[in-house]
PDB file of N, CA and C in Angstrom:
ATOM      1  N   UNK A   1       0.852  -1.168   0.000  1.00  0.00           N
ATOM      2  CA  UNK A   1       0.000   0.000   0.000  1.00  0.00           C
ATOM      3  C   UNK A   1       0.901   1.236   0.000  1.00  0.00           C
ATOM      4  N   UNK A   2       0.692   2.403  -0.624  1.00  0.00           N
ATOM      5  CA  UNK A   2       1.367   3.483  -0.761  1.00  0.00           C
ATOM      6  C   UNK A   2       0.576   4.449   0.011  1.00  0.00           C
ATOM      7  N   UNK A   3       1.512   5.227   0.637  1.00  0.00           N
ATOM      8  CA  UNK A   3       0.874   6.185   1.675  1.00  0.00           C
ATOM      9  C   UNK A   3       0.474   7.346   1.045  1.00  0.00           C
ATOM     10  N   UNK A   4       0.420   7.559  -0.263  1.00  0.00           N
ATOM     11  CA  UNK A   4      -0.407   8.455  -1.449  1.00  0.00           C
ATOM     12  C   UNK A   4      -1.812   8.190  -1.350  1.00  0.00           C
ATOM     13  N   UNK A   5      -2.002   6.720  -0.913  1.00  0.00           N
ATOM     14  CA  UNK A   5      -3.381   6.453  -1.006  1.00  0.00           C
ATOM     15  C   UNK A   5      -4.293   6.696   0.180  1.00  0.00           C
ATOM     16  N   UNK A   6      -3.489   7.525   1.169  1.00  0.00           N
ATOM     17  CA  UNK A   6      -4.065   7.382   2.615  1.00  0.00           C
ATOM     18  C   UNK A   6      -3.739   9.061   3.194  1.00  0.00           C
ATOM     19  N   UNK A   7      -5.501   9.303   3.821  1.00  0.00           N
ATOM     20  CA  UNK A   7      -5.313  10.526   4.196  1.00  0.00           C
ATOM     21  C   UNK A   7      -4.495  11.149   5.255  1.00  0.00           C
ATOM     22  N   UNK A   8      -3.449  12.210   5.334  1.00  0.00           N
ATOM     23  CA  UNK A   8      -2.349  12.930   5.874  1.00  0.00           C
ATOM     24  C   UNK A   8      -2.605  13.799   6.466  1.00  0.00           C
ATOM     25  N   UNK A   9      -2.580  14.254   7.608  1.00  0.00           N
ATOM     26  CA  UNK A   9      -2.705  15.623   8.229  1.00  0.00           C
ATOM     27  C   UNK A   9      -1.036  15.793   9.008  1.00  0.00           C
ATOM     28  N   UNK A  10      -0.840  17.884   8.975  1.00  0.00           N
ATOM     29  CA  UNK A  10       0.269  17.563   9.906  1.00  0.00           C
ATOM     30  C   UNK A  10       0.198  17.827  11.024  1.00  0.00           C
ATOM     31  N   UNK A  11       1.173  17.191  11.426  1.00  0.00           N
ATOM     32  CA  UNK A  11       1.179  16.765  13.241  1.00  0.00           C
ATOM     33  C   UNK A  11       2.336  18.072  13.597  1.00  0.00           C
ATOM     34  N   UNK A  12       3.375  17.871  12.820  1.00  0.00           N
ATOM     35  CA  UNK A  12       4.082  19.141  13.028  1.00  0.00           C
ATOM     36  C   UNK A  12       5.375  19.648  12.086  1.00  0.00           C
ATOM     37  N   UNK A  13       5.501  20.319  12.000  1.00  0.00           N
ATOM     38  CA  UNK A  13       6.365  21.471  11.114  1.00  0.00           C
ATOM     39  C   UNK A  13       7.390  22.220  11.786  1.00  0.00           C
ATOM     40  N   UNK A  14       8.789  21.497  11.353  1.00  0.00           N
ATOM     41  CA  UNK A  14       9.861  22.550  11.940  1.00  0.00           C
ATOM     42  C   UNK A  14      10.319  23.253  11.297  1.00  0.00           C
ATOM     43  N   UNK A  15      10.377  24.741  11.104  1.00  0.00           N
ATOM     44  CA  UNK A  15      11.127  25.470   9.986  1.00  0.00           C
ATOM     45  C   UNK A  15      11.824  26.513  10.974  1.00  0.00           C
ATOM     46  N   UNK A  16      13.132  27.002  10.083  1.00  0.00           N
ATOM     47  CA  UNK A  16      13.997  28.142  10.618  1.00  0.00           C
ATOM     48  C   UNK A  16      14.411  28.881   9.100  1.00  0.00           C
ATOM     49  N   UNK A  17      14.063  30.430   9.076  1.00  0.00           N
ATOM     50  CA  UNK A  17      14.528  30.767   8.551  1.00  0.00           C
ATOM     51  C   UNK A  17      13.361  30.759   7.382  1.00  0.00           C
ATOM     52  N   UNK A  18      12.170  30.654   7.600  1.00  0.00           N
ATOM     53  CA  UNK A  18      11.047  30.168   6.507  1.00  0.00           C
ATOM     54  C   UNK A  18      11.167  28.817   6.021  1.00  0.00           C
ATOM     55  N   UNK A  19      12.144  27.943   5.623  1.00  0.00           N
ATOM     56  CA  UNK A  19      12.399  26.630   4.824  1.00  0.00           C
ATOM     57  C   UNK A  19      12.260  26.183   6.430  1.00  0.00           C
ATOM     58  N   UNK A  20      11.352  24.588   5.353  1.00  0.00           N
ATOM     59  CA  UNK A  20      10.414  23.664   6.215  1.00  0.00           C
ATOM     60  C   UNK A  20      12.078  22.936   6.376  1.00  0.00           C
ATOM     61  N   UNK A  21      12.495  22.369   7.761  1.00  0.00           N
ATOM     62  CA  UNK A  21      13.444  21.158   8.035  1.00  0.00           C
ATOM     63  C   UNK A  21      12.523  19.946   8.020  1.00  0.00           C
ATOM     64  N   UNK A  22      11.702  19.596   8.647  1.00  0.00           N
ATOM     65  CA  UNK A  22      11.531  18.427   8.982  1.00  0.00           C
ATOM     66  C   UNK A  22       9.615  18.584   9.172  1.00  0.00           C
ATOM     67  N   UNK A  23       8.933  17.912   8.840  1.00  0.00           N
ATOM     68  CA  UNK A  23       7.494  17.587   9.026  1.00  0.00           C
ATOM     69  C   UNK A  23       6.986  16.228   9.367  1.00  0.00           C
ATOM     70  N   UNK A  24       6.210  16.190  10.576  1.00  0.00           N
ATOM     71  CA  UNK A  24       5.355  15.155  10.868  1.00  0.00           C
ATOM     72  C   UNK A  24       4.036  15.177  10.451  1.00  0.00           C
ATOM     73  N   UNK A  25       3.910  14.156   9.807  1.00  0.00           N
ATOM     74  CA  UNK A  25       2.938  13.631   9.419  1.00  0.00           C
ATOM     75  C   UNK A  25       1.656  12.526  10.190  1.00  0.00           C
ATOM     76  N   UNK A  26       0.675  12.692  10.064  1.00  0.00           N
ATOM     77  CA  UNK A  26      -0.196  11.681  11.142  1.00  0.00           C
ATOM     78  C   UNK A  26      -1.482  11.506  10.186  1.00  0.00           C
ATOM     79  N   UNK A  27      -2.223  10.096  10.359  1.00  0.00           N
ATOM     80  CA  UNK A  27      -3.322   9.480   9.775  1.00  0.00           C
ATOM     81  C   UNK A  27      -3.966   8.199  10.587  1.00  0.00           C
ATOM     82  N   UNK A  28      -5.377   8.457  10.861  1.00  0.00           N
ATOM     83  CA  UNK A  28      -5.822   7.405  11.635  1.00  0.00           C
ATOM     84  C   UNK A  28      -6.134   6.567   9.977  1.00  0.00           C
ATOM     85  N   UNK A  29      -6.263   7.111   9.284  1.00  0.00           N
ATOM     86  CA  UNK A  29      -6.366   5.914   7.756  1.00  0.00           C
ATOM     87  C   UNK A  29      -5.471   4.961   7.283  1.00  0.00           C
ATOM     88  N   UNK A  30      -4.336   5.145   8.233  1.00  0.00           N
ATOM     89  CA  UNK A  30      -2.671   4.826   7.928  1.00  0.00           C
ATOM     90  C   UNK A  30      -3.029   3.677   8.892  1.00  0.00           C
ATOM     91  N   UNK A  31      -3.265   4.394  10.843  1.00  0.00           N
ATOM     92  CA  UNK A  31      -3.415   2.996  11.733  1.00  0.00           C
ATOM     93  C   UNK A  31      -4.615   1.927  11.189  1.00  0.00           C
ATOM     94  N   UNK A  32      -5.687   2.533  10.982  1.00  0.00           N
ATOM     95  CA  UNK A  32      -7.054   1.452  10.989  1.00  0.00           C
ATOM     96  C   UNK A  32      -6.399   0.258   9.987  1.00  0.00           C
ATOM     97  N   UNK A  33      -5.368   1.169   8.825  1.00  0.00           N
ATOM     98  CA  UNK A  33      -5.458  -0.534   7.706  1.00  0.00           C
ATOM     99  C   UNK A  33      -3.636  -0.817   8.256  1.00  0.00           C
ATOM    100  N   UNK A  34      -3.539  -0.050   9.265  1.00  0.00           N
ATOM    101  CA  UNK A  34      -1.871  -1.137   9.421  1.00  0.00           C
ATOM    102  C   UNK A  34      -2.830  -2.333  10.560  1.00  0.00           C
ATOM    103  N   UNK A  35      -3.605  -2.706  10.639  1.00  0.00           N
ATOM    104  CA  UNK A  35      -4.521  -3.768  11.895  1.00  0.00           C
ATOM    105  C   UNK A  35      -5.568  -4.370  11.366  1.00  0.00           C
ATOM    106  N   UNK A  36      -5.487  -5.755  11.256  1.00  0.00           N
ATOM    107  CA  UNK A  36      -6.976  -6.567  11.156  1.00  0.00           C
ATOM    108  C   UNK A  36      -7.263  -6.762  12.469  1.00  0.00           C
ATOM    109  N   UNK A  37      -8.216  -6.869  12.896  1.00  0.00           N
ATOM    110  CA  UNK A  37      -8.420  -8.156  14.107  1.00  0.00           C
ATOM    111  C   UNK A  37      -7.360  -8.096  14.944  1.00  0.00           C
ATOM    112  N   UNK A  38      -6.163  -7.062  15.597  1.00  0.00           N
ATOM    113  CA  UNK A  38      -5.514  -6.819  16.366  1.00  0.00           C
ATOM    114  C   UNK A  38      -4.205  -7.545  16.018  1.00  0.00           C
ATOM    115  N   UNK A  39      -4.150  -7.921  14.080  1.00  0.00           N
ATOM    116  CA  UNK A  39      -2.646  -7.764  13.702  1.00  0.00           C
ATOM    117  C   UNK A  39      -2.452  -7.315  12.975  1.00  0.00           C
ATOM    118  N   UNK A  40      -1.106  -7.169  12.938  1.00  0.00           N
ATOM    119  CA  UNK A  40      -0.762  -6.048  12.012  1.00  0.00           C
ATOM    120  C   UNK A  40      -0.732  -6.717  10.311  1.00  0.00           C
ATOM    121  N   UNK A  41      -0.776  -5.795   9.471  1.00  0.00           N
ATOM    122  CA  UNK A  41      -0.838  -6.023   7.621  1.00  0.00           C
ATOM    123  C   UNK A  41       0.798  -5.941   7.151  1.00  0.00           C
ATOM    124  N   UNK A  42       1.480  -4.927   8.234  1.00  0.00           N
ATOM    125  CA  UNK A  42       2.680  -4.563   7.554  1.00  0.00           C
ATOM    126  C   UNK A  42       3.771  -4.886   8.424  1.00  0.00           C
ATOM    127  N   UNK A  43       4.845  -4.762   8.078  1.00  0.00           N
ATOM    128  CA  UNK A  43       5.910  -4.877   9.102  1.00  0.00           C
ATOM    129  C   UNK A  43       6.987  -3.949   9.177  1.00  0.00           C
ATOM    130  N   UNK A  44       7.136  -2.867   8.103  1.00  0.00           N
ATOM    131  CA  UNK A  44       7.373  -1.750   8.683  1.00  0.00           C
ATOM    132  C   UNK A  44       7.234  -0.474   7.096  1.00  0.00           C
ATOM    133  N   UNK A  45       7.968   0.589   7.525  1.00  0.00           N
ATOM    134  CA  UNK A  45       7.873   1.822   6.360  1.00  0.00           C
ATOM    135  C   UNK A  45       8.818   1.946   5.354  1.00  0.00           C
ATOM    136  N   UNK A  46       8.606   2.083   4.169  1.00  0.00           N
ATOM    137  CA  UNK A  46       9.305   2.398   2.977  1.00  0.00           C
ATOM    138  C   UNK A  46       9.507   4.013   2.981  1.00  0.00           C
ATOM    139  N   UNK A  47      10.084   4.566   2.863  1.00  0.00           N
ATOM    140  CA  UNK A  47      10.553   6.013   2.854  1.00  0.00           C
ATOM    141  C   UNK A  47      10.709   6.170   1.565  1.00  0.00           C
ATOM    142  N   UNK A  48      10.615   7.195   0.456  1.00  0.00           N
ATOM    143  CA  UNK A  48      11.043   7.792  -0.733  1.00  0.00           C
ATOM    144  C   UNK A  48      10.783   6.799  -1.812  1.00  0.00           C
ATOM    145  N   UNK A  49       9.714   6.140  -1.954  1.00  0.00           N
ATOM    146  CA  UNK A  49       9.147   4.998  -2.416  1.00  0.00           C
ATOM    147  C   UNK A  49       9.027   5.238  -3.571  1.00  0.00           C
ATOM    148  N   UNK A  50       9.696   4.428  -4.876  1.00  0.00           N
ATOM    149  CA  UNK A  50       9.454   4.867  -6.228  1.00  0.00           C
ATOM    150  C   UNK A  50       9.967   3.727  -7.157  1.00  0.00           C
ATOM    151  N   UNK A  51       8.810   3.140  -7.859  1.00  0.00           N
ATOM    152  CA  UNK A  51       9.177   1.800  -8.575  1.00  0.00           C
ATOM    153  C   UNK A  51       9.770   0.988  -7.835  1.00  0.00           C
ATOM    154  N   UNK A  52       8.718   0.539  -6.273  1.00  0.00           N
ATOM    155  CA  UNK A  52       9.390  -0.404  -5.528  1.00  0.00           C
ATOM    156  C   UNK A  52      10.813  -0.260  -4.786  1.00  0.00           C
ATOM    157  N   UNK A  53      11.169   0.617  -5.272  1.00  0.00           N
ATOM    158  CA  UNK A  53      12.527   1.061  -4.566  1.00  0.00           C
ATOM    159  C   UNK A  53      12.375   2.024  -3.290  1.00  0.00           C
ATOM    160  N   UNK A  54      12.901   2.347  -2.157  1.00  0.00           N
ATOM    161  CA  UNK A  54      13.098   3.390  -1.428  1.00  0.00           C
ATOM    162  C   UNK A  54      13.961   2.920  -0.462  1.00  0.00           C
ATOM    163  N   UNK A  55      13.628   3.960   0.432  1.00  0.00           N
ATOM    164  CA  UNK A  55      14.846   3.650   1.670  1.00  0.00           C
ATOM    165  C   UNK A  55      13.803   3.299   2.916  1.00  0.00           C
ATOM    166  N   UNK A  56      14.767   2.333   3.208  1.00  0.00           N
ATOM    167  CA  UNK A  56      13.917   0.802   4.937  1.00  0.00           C
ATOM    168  C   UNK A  56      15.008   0.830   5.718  1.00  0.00           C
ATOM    169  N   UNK A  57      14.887   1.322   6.752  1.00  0.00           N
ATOM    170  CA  UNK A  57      15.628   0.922   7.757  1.00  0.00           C
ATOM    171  C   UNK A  57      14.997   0.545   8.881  1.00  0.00           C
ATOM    172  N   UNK A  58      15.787  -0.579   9.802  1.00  0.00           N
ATOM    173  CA  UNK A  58      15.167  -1.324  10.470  1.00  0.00           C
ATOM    174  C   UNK A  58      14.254  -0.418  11.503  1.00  0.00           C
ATOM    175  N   UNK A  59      13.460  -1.144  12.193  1.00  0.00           N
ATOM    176  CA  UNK A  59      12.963  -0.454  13.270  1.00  0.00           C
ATOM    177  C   UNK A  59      13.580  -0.057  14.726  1.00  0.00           C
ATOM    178  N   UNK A  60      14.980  -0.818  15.075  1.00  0.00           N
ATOM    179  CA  UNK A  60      15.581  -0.020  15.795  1.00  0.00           C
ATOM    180  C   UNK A  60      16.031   0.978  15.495  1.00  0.00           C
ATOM    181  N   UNK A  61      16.436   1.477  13.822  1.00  0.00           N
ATOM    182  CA  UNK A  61      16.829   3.109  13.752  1.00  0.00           C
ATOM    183  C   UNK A  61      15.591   3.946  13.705  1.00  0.00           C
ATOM    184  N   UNK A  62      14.650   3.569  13.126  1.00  0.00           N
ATOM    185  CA  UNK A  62      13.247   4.360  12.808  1.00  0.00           C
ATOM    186  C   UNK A  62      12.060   4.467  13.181  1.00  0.00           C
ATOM    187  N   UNK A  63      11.621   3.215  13.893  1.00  0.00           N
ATOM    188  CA  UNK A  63      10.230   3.174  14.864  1.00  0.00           C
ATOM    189  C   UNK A  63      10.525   4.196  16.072  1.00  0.00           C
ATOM    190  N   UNK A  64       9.821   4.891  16.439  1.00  0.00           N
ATOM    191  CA  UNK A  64       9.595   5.746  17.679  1.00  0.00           C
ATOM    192  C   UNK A  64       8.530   5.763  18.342  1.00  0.00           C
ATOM    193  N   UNK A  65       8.496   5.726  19.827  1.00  0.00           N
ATOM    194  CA  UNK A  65       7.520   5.062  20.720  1.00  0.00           C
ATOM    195  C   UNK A  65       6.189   6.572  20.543  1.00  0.00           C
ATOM    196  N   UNK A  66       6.480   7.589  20.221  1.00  0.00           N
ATOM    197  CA  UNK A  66       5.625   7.874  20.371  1.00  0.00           C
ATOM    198  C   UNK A  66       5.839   9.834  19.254  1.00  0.00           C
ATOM    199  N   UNK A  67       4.582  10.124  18.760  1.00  0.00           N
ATOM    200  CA  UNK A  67       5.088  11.400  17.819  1.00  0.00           C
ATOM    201  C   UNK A  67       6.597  12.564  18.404  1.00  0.00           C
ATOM    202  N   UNK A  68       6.194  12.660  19.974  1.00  0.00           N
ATOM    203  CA  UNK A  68       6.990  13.843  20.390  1.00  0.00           C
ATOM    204  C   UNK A  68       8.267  13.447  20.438  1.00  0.00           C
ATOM    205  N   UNK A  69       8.880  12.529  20.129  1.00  0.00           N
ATOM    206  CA  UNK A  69      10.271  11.600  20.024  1.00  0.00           C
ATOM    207  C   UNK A  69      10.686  11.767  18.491  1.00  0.00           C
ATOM    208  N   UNK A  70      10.028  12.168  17.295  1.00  0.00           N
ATOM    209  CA  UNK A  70      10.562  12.700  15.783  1.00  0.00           C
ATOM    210  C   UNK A  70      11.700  13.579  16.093  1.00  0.00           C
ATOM    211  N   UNK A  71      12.640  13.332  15.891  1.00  0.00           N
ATOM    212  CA  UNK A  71      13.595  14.092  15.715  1.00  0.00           C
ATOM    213  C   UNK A  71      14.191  14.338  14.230  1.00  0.00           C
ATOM    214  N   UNK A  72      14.529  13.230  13.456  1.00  0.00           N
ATOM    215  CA  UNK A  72      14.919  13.592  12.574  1.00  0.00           C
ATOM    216  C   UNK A  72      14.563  12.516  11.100  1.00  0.00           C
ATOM    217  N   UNK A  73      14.642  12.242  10.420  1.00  0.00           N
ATOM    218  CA  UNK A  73      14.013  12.070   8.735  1.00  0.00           C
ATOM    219  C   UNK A  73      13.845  10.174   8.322  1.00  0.00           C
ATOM    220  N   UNK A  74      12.964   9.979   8.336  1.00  0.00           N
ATOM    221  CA  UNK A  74      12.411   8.363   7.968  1.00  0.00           C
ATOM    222  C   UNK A  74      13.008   7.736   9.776  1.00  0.00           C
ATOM    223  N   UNK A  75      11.436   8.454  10.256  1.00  0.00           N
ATOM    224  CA  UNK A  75      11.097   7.503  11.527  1.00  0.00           C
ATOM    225  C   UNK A  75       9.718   7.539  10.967  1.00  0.00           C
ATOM    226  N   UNK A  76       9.175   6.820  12.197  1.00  0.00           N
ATOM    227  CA  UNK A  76       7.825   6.100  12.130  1.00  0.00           C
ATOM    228  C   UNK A  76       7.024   5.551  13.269  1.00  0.00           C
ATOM    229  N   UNK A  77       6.054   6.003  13.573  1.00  0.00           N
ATOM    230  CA  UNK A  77       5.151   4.815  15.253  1.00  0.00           C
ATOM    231  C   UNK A  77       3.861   5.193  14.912  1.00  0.00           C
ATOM    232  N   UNK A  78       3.797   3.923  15.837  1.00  0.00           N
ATOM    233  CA  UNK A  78       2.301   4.034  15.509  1.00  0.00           C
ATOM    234  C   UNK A  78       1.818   4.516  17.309  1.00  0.00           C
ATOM    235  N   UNK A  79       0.426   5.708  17.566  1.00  0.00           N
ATOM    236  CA  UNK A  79       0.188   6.094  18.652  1.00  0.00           C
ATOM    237  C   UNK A  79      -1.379   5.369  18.853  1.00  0.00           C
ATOM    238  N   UNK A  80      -1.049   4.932  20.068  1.00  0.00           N
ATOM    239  CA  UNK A  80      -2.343   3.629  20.611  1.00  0.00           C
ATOM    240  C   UNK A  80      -2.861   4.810  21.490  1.00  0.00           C
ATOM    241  N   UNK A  81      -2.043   5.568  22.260  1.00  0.00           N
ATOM    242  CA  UNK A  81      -2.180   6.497  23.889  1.00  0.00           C
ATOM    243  C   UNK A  81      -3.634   7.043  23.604  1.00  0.00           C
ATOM    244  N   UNK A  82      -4.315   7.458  22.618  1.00  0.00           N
ATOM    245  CA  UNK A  82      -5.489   8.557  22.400  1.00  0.00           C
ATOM    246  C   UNK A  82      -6.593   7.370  22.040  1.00  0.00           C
ATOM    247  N   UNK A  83      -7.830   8.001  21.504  1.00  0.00           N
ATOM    248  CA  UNK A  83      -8.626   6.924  21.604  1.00  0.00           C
ATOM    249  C   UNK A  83      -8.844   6.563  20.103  1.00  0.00           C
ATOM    250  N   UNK A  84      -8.434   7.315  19.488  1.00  0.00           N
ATOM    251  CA  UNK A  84      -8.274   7.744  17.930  1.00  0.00           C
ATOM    252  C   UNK A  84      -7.277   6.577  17.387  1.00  0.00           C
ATOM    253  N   UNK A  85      -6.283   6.533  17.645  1.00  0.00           N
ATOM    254  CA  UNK A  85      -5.551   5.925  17.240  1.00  0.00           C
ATOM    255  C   UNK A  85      -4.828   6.068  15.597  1.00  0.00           C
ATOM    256  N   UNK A  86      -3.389   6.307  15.616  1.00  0.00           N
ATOM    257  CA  UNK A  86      -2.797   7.244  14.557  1.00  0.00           C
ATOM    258  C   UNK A  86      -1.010   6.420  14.345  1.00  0.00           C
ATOM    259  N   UNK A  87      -0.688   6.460  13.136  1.00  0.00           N
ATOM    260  CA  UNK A  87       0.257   6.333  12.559  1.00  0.00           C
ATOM    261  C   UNK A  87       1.120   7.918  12.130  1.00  0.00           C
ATOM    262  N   UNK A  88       2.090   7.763  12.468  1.00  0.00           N
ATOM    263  CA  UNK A  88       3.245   9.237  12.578  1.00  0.00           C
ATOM    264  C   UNK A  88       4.350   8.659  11.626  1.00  0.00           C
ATOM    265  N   UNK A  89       4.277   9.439  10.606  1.00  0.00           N
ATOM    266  CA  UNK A  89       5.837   9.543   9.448  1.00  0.00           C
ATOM    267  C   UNK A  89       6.319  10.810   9.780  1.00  0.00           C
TER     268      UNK A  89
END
């Protein structure tokens, strides 16, 4: 599934100087289809995704327990804490 196909809102925007550094991204359309029946569909994120190609790095460099932990470029978590429930690029 390509995350083109799934609705995006942002979570947050760091810029200095006017130019955007870094943006979080969040979608409960992202969590509902990463879960059937309380498992998961995927096993982790493709970053810069193009003709099957992009950049994967494992989930000890890129999963993060929770949005306010983004620091810097192709992380990823999923947030259970709210009742909503949301996926963070």
């Amino acid at each position: 599934m390509y995350s083109s196909k799934i609705n995006w809102n942002i979570y947050e925007s760091i810029q200095s100087g006017g130019a955007i550094l870094r943006q979080t991204w969040q979608s409960s359309d992202a969590y509902n289809a990463w879960f059937t029946d309380g498992d998961t569909n995927f096993v982790g994120i493709l970053f810069d995704a193009n003709d099957d190609y992009g950049n994967w790095q494992p989930d000890s460099l890129s999963k993060i327990d929770s949005p306010e932990f983004v620091n810097d470029i192709y992380q990823w978590g999923i947030d259970e804490d709210d009742e909503i429930g949301r996926a963070h690029v």
